[in-house]
C-alpha atoms as a PDB file:
ATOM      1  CA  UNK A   1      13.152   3.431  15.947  1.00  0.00           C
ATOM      2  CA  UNK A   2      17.030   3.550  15.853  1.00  0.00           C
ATOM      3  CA  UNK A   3      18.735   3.197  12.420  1.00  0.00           C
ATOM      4  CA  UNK A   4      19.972  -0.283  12.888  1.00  0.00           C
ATOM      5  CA  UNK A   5      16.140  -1.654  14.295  1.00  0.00           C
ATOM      6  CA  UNK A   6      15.381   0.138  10.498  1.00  0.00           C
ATOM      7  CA  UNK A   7      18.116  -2.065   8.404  1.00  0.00           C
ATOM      8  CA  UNK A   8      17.029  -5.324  10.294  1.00  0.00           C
ATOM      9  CA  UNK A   9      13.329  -4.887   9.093  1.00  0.00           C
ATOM     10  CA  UNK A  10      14.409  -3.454   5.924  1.00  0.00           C
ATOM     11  CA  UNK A  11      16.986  -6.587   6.061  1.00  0.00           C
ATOM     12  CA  UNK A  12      13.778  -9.428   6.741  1.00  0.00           C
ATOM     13  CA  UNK A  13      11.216  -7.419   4.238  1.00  0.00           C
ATOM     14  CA  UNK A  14      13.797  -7.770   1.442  1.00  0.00           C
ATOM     15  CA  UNK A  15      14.808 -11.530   2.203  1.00  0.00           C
ATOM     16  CA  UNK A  16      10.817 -11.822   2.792  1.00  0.00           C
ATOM     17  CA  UNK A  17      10.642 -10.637  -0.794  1.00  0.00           C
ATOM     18  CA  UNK A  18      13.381 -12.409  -2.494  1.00  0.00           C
ATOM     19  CA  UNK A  19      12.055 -15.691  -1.476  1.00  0.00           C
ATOM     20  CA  UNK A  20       9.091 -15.089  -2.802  1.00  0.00           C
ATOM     21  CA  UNK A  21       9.941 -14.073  -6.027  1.00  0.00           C
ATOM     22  CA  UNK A  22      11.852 -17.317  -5.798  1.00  0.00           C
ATOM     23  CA  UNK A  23       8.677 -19.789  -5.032  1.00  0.00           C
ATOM     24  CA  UNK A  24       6.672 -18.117  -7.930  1.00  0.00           C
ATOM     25  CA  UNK A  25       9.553 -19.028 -10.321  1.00  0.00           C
ATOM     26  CA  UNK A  26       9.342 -22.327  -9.291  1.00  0.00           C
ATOM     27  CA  UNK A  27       5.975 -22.400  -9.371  1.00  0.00           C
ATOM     28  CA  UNK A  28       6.639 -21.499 -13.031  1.00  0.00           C
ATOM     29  CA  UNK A  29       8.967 -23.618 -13.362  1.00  0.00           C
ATOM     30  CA  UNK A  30       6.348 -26.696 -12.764  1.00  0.00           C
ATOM     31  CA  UNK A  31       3.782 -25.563 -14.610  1.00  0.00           C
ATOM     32  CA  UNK A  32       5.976 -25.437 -17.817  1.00  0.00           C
ATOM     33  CA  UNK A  33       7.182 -28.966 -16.950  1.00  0.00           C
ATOM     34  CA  UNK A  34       3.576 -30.310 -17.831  1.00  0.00           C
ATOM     35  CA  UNK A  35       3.739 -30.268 -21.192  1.00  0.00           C
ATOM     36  CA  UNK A  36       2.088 -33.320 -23.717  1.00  0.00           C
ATOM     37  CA  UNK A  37       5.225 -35.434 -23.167  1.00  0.00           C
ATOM     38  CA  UNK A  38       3.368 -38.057 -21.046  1.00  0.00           C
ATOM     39  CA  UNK A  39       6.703 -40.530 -20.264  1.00  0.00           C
ATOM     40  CA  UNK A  40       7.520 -41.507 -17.223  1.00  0.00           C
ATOM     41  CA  UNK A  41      10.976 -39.391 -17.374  1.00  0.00           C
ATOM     42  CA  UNK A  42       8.715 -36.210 -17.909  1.00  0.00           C
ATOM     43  CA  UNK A  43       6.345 -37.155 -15.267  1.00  0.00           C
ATOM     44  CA  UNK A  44       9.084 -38.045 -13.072  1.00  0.00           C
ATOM     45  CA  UNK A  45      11.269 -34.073 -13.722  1.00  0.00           C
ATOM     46  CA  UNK A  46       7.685 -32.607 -13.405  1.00  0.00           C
ATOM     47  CA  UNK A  47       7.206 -34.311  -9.913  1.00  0.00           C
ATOM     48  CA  UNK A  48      10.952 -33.297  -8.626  1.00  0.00           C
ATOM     49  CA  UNK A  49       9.939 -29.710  -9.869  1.00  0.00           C
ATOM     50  CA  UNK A  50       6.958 -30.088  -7.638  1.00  0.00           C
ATOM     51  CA  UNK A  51       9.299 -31.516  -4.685  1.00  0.00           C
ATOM     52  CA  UNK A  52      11.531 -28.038  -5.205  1.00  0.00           C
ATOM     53  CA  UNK A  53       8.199 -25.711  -5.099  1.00  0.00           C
ATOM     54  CA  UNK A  54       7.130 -27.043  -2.084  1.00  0.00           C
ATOM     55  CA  UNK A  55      10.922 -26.075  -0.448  1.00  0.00           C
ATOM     56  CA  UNK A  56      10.702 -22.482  -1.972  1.00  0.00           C
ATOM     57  CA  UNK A  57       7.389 -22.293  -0.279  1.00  0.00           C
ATOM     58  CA  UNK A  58       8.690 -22.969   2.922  1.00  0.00           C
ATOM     59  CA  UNK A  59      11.583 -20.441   2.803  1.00  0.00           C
ATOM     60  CA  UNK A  60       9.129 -18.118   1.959  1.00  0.00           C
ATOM     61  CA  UNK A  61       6.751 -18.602   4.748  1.00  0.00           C
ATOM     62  CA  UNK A  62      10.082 -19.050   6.967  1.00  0.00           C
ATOM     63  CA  UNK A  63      11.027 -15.448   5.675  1.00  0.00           C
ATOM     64  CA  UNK A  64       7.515 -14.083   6.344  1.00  0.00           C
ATOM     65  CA  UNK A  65       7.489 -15.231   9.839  1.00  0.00           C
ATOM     66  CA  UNK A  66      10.832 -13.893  10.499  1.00  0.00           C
ATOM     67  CA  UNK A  67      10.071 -10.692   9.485  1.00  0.00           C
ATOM     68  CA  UNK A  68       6.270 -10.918  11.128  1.00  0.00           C
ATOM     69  CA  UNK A  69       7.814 -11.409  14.273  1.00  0.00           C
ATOM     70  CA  UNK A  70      10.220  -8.784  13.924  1.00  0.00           C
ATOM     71  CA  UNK A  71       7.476  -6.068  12.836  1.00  0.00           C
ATOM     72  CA  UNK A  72       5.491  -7.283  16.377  1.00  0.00           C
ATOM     73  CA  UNK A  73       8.774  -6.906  18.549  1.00  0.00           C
ATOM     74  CA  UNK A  74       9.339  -3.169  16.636  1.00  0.00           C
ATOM     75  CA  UNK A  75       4.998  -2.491  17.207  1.00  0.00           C
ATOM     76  CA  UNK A  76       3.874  -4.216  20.231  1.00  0.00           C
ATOM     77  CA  UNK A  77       7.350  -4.653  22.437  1.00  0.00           C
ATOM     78  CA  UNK A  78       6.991  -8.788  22.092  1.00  0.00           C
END
């Protein structure tokens, strides 16, 4: 594999990786927004937070497909 083939999947593995780090925190972030303040402004941040998860989940399985297909183009020539 030629050095620049290298960076690219080095390149995807690390965004790959970034974005994941990124859905757990707002996975995190969520969970900590259900707390014993039952309002409706609470319930209503804790929902958004929910809304923002769901986006870092898609980057991340955006990411993972990027770099999936890059792996099978490197492995299998497609």
């Amino acid at each position: 594999m030629e050095n620049s083939g290298l960076e690219q999947l080095n390149a995807l593995r690390e965004a790959y990786k970034v974005a994941v780090e990124k859905w757990i925190a707002t996975i995190h972030e969520e969970e900590n927004l259900a707390t014993p303040d039952h309002t409706v402004p609470a319930v209503d941040v804790w929902e958004h937070a929910g809304f923002t998860e769901e986006e870092a989940r898609t980057v991340a399985k955006q990411a993972k497909a990027a770099y999936e297909d890059a792996l099978r183009k490197v492995n299998f020539n497609f």
